[in-house]
Protein backbone atom coordinates (compact mmCIF):
# COMPACT_ATOMS: atom_id res chain seq x y z
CA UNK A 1 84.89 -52.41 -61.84
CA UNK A 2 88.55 -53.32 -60.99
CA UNK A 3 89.68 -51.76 -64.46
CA UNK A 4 88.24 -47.99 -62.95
CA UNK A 5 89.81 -48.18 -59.67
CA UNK A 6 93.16 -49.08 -61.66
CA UNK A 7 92.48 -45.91 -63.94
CA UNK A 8 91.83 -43.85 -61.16
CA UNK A 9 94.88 -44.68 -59.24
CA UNK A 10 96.93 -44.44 -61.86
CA UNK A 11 95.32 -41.02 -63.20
CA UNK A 12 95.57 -39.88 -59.28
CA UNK A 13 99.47 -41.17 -59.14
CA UNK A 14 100.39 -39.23 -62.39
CA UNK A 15 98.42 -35.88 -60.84
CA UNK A 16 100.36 -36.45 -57.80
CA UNK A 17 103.51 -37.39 -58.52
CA UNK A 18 105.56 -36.88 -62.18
CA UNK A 19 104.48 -40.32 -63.56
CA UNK A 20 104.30 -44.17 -62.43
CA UNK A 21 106.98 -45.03 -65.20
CA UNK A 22 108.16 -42.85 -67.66
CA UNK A 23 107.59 -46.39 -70.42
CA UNK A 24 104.23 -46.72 -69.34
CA UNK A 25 102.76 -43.34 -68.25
CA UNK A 26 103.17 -39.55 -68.87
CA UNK A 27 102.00 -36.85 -66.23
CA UNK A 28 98.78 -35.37 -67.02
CA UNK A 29 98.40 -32.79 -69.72
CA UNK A 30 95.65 -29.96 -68.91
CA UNK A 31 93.16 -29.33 -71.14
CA UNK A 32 91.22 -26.32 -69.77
CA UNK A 33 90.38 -24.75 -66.31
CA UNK A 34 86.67 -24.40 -66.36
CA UNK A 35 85.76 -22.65 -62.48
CA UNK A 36 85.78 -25.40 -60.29
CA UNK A 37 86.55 -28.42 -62.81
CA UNK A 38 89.51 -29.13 -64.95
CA UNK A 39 89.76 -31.61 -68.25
CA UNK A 40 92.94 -33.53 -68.60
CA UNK A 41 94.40 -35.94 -71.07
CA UNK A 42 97.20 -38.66 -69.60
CA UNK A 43 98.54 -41.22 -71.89
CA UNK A 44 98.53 -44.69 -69.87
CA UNK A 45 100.31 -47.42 -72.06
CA UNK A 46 99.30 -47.42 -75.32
CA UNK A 47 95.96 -45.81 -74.64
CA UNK A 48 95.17 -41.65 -73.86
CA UNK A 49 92.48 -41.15 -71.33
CA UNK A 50 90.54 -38.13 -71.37
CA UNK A 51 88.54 -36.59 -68.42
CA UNK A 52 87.13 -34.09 -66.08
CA UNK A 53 87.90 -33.93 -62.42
CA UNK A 54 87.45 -31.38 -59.53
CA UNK A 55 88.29 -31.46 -55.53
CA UNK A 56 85.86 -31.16 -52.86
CA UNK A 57 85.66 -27.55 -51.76
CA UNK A 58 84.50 -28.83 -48.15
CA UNK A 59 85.22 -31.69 -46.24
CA UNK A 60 83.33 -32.48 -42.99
CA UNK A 61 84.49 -33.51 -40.22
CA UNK A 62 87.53 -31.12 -40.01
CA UNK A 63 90.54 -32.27 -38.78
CA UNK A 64 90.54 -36.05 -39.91
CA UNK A 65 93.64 -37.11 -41.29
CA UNK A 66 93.14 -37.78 -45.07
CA UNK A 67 94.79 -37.62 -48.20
CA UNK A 68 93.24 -35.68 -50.77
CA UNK A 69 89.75 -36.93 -52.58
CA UNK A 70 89.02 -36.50 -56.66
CA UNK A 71 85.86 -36.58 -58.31
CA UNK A 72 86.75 -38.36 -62.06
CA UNK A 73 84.56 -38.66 -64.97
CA UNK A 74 85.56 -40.39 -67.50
CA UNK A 75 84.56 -41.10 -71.01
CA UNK A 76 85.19 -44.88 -72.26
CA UNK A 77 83.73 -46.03 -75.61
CA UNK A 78 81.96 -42.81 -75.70
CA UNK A 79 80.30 -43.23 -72.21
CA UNK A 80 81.02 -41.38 -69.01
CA UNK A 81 82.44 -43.12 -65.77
CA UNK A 82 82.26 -41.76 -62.74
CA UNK A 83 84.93 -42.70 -59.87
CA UNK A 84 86.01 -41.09 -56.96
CA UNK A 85 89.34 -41.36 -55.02
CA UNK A 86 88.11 -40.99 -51.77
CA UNK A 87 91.33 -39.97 -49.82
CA UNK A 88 90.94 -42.54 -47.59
CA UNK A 89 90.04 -46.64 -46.69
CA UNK A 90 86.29 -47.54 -46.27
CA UNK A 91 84.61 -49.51 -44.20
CA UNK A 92 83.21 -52.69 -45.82
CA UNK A 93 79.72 -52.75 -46.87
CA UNK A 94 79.07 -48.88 -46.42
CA UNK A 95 76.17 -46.76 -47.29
CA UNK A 96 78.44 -44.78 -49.68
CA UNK A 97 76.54 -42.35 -52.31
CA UNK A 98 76.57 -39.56 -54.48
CA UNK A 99 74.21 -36.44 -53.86
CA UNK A 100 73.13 -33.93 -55.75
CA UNK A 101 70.79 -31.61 -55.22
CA UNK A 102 67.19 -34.05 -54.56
CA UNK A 103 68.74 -36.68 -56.12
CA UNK A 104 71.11 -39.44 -54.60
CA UNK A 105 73.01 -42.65 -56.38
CA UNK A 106 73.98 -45.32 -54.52
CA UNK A 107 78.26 -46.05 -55.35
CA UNK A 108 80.60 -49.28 -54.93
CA UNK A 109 83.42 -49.19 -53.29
CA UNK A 110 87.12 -50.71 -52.62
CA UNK A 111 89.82 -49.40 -50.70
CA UNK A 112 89.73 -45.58 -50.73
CA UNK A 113 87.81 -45.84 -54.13
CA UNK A 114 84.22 -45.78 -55.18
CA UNK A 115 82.30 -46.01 -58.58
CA UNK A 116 79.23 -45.93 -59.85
CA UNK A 117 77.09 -49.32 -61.44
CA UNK A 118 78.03 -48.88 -65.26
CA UNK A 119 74.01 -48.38 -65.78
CA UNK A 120 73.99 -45.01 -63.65
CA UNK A 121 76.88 -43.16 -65.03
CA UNK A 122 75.01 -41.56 -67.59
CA UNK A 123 72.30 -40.21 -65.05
CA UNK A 124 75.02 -38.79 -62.61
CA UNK A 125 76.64 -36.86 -65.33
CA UNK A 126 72.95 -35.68 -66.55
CA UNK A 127 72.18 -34.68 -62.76
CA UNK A 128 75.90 -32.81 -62.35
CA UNK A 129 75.22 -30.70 -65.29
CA UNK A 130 71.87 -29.68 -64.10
CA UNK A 131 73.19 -29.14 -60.51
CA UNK A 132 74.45 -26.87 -58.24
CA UNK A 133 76.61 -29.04 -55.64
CA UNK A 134 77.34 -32.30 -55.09
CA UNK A 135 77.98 -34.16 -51.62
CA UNK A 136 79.97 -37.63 -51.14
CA UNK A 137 79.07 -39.78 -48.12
CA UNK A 138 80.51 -42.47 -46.57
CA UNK A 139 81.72 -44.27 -43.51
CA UNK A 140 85.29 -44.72 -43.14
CA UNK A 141 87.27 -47.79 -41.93
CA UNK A 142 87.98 -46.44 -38.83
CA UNK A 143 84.07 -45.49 -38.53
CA UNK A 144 84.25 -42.25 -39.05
CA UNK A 145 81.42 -40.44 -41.18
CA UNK A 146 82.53 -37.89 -43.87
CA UNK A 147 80.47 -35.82 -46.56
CA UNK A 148 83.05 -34.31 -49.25
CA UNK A 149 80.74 -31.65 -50.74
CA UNK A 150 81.97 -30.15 -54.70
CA UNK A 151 80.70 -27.43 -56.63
CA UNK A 152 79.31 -28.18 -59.71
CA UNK A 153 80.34 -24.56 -61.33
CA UNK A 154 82.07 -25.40 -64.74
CA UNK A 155 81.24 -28.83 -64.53
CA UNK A 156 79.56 -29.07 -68.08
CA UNK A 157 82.09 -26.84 -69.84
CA UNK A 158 85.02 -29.42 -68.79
CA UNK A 159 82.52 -32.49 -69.64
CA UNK A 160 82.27 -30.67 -73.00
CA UNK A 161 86.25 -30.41 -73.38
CA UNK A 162 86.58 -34.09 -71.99
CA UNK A 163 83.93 -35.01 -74.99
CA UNK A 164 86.30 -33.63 -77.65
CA UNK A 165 89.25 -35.21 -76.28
CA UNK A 166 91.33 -37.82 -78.79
């Protein structure tokens, strides 16, 4: 669990800045543009990570103070991970979860990140491909509760591109 929340910060520190350290990390390279999704490669150390991400197109409440969220999936070994940098600290023990469309998954969380159990990946991923949107919710630490809603438009295409990814 620790080792996605370090791969997420360090994937969300290369998007947002240049790179952590030019020895140990390269900025991002895009892969493709695919509507609302992109796929990137980053090298980080010795190893490349490949992977889709997108940004929330709404974020409820307006007006909170927050930096911005990313929706990652991953692939490791051949299997997706899903993490989210949430933009923000959580509060502990929150009802934090993924929906989309009927369907909800339950996520962990730490700091401003949250995952999902390594057993559910695989059905998010099958549920974002069949979906239309996707909503976020959770409780912040300072009690406030947010819904980040994303599209799911191009979401398989830049899965796809993530999949052929060296």
């Amino acid at each position: 669990m620790a080792v996605r929340t370090l791969a997420a910060v360090t994937v969300v520190s290369g998007l947002a800045a240049a790179a952590v350290s030019p020895a140990h990390a390269k900025a991002p390279e895009l892969l493709g543009q695919f509507t609302d999704w992109s796929a990137y490669t980053a090298v980080i150390g010795r190893d490349t990570v490949c992977f889709a991400l997108a940004q929330p197109q709404r974020r409820a409440p307006e007006g909170l103070n927050r930096d911005p969220a990313y929706f990652f999936v991953k692939r490791q070994g051949g299997q997706p991970e899903v993490s989210i940098e949430l933009g923000f600290p959580v509060k502990d023990a929150p009802q934090t979860y993924i929906a989309i469309d009927q369907t909800r998954f339950a996520l962990m969380t730490q700091g401003g990140h949250a995952w999902s159990s390594d057993n559910a990946d695989g059905q998010i991923v099958q549920a974002m491909r069949g979906g239309r949107e996707m909503t976020v919710r959770t409780t912040s630490a300072r009690g406030n509760v947010t819904t980040d809603t994303y599209s799911l438009m191009g979401v398989s295409a830049a899965l796809d591109r993530v999949q052929r990814c060296k």
